[in-house]
C-alpha atoms as a PDB file:
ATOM      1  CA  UNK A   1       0.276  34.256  -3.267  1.00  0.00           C
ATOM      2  CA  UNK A   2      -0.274  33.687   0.797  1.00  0.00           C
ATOM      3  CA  UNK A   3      -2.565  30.659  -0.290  1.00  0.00           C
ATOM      4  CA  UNK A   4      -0.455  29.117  -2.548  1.00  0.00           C
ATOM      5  CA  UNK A   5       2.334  29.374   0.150  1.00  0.00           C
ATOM      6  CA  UNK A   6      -0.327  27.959   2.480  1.00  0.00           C
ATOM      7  CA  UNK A   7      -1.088  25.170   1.136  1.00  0.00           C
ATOM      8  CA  UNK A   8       2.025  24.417  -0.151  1.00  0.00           C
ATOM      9  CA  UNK A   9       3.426  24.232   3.607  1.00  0.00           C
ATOM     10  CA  UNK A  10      -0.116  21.878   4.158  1.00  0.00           C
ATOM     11  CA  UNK A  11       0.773  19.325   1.363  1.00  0.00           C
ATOM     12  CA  UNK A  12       4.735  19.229   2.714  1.00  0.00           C
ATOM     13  CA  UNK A  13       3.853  18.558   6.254  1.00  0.00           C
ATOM     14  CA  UNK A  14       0.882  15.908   4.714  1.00  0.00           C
ATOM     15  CA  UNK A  15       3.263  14.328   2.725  1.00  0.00           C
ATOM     16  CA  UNK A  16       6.249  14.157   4.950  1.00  0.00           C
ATOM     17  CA  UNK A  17       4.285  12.389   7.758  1.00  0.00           C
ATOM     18  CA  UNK A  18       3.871   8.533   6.723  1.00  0.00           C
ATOM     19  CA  UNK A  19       7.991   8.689   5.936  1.00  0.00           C
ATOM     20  CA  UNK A  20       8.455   9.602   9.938  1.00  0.00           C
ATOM     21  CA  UNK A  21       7.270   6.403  10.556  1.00  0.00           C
ATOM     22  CA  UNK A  22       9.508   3.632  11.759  1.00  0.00           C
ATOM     23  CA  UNK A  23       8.484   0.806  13.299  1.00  0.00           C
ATOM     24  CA  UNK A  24      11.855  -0.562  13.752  1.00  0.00           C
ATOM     25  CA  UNK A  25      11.981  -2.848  17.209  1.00  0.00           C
ATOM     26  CA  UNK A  26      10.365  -5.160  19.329  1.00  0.00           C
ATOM     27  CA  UNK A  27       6.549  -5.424  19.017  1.00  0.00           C
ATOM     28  CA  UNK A  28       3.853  -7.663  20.840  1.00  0.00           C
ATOM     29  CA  UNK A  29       1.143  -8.680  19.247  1.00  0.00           C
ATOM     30  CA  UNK A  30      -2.519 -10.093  20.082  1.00  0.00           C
ATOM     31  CA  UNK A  31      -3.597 -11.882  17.474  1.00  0.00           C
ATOM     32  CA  UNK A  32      -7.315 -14.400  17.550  1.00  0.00           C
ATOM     33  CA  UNK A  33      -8.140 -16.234  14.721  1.00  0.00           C
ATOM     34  CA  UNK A  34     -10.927 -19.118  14.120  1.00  0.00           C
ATOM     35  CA  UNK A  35      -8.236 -21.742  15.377  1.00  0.00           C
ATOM     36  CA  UNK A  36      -7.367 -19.652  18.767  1.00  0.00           C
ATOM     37  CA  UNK A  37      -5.123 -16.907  19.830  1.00  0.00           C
ATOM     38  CA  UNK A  38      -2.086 -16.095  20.923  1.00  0.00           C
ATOM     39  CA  UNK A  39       0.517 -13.765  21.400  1.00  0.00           C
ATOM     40  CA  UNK A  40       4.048 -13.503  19.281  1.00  0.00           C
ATOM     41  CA  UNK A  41       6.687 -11.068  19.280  1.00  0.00           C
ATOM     42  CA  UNK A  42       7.552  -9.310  16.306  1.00  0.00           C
ATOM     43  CA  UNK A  43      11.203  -7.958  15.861  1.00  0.00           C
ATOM     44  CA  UNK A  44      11.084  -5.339  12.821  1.00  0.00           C
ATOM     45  CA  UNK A  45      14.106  -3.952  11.078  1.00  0.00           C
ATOM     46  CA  UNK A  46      12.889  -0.737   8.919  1.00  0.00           C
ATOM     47  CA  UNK A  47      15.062   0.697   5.962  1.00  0.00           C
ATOM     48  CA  UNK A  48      12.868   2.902   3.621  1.00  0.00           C
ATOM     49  CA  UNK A  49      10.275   1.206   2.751  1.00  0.00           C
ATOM     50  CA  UNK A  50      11.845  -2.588   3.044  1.00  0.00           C
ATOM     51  CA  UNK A  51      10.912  -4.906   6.602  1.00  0.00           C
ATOM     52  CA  UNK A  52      12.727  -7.941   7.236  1.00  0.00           C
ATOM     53  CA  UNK A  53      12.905  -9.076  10.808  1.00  0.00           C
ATOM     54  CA  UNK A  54      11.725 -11.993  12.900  1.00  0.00           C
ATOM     55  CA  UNK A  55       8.424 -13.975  14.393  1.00  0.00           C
ATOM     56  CA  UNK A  56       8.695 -15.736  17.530  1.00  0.00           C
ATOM     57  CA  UNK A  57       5.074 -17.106  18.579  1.00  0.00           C
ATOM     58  CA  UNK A  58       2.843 -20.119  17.993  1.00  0.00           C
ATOM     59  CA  UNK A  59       3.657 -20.597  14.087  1.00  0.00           C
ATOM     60  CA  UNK A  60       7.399 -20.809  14.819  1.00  0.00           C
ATOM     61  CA  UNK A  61      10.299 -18.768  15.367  1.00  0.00           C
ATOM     62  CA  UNK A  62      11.292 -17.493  12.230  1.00  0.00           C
ATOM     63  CA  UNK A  63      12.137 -14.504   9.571  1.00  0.00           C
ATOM     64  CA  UNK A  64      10.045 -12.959   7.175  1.00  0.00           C
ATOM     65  CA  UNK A  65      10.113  -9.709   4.849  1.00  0.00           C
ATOM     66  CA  UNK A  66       7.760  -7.197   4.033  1.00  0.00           C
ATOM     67  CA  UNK A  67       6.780  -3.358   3.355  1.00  0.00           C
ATOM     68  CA  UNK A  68       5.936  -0.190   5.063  1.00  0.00           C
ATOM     69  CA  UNK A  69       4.264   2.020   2.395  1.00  0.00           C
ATOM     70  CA  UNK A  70       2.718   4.938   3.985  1.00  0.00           C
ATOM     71  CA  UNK A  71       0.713   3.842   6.996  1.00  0.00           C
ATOM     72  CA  UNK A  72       0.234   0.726   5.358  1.00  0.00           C
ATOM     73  CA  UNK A  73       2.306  -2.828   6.893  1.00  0.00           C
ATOM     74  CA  UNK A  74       2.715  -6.039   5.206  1.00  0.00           C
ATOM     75  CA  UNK A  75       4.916  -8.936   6.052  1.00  0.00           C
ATOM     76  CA  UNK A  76       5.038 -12.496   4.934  1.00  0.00           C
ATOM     77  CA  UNK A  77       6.443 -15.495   6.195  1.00  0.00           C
ATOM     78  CA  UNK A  78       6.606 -19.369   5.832  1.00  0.00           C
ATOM     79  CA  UNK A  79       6.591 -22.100   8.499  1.00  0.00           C
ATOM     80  CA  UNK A  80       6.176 -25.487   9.208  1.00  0.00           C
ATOM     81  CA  UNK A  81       3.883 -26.355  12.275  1.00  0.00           C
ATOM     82  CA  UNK A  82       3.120 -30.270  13.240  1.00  0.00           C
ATOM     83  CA  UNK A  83       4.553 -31.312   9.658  1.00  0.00           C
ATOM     84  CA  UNK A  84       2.069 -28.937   7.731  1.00  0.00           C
ATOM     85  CA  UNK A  85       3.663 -25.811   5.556  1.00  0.00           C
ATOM     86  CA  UNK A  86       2.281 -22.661   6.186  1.00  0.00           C
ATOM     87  CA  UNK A  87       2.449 -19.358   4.845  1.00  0.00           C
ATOM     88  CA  UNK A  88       1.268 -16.283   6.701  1.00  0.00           C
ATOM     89  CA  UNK A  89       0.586 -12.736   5.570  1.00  0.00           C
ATOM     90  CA  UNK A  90      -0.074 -10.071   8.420  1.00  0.00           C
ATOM     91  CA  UNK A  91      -1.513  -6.731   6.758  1.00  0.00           C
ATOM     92  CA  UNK A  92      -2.417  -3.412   8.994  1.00  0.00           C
ATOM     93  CA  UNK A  93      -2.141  -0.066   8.982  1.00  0.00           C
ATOM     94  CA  UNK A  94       0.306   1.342  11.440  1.00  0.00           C
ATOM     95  CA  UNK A  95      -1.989   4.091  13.898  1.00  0.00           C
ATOM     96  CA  UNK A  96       0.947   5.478  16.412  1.00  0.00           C
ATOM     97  CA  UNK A  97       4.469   4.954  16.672  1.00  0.00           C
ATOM     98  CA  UNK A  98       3.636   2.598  18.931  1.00  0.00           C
ATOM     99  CA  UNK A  99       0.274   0.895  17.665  1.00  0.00           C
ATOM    100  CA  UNK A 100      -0.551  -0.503  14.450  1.00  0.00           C
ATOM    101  CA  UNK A 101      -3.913  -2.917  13.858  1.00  0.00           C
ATOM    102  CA  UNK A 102      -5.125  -5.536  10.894  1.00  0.00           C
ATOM    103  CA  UNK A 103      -5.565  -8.549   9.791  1.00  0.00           C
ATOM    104  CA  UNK A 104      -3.654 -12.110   9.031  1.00  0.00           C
ATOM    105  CA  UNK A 105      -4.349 -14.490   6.459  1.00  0.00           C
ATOM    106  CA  UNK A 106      -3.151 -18.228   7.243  1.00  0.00           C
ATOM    107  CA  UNK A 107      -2.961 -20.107   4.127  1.00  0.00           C
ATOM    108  CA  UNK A 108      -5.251 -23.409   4.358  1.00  0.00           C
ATOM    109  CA  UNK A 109      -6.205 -21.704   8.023  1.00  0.00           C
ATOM    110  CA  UNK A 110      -7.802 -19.107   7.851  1.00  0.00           C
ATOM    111  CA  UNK A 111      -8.252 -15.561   8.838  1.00  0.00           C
ATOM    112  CA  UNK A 112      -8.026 -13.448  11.783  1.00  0.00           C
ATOM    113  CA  UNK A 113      -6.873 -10.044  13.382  1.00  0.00           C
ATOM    114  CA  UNK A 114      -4.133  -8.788  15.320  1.00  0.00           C
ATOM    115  CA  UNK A 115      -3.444  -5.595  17.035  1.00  0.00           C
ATOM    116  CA  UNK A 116       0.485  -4.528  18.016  1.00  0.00           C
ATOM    117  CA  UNK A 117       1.889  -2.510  20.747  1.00  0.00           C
ATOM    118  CA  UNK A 118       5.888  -1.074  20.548  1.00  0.00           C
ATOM    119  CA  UNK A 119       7.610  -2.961  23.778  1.00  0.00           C
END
């Protein structure tokens, strides 16, 4: 009976974890691709599982939505840069409260990585 209250308690505290995390705020983030790098800000508003918020860096200033699913963060947006339409898809996994890592995909671009750190 112990163990089954054991590891009952171990799958609660396991399963409670990735819904503690918010990543709701200001974020810079370090991001190199093929064509360069640079460094945005990314302004995230968290409810549940739902991201909408706002990019401000060398693709534009503008809003996008995504998900936070366990550790795991996506978030879309589209742009226009020089006259050309983009679309841009960050994905990562979200390491501290105030660190997440992973990669971007630039439609017609290409691909890079980015790393984020809670300002």
């Amino acid at each position: 009976m112990k163990l089954l209250v054991l590891m009952l308690a171990l799958v609660s505290v396991q399963s409670a974890e990735p819904q503690d995390i918010n990543v709701t705020g200001k974020w810079l983030f370090q991001v190199e691709t093929g064509a360069g790098s640079g460094t945005p800000t990314v302004e995230f508003k968290q409810d549940g599982e739902k991201l909408t918020g706002r990019y401000t860096g060398q693709l534009g200033d503008v809003d996008f939505t995504g998900t936070l699913k366990g550790k795991t963060i996506t978030f879309t947006f589209s742009s226009s840069v020089s006259g050309f339409d983009i679309k841009a898809t960050y994905t990562g996994t979200v390491e501290t409260k105030d660190s997440m890592k992973g990669t971007l995909v630039i439609e017609g671009l290409g691909e890079g990585t980015f790393t984020g750190k809670r300002q």
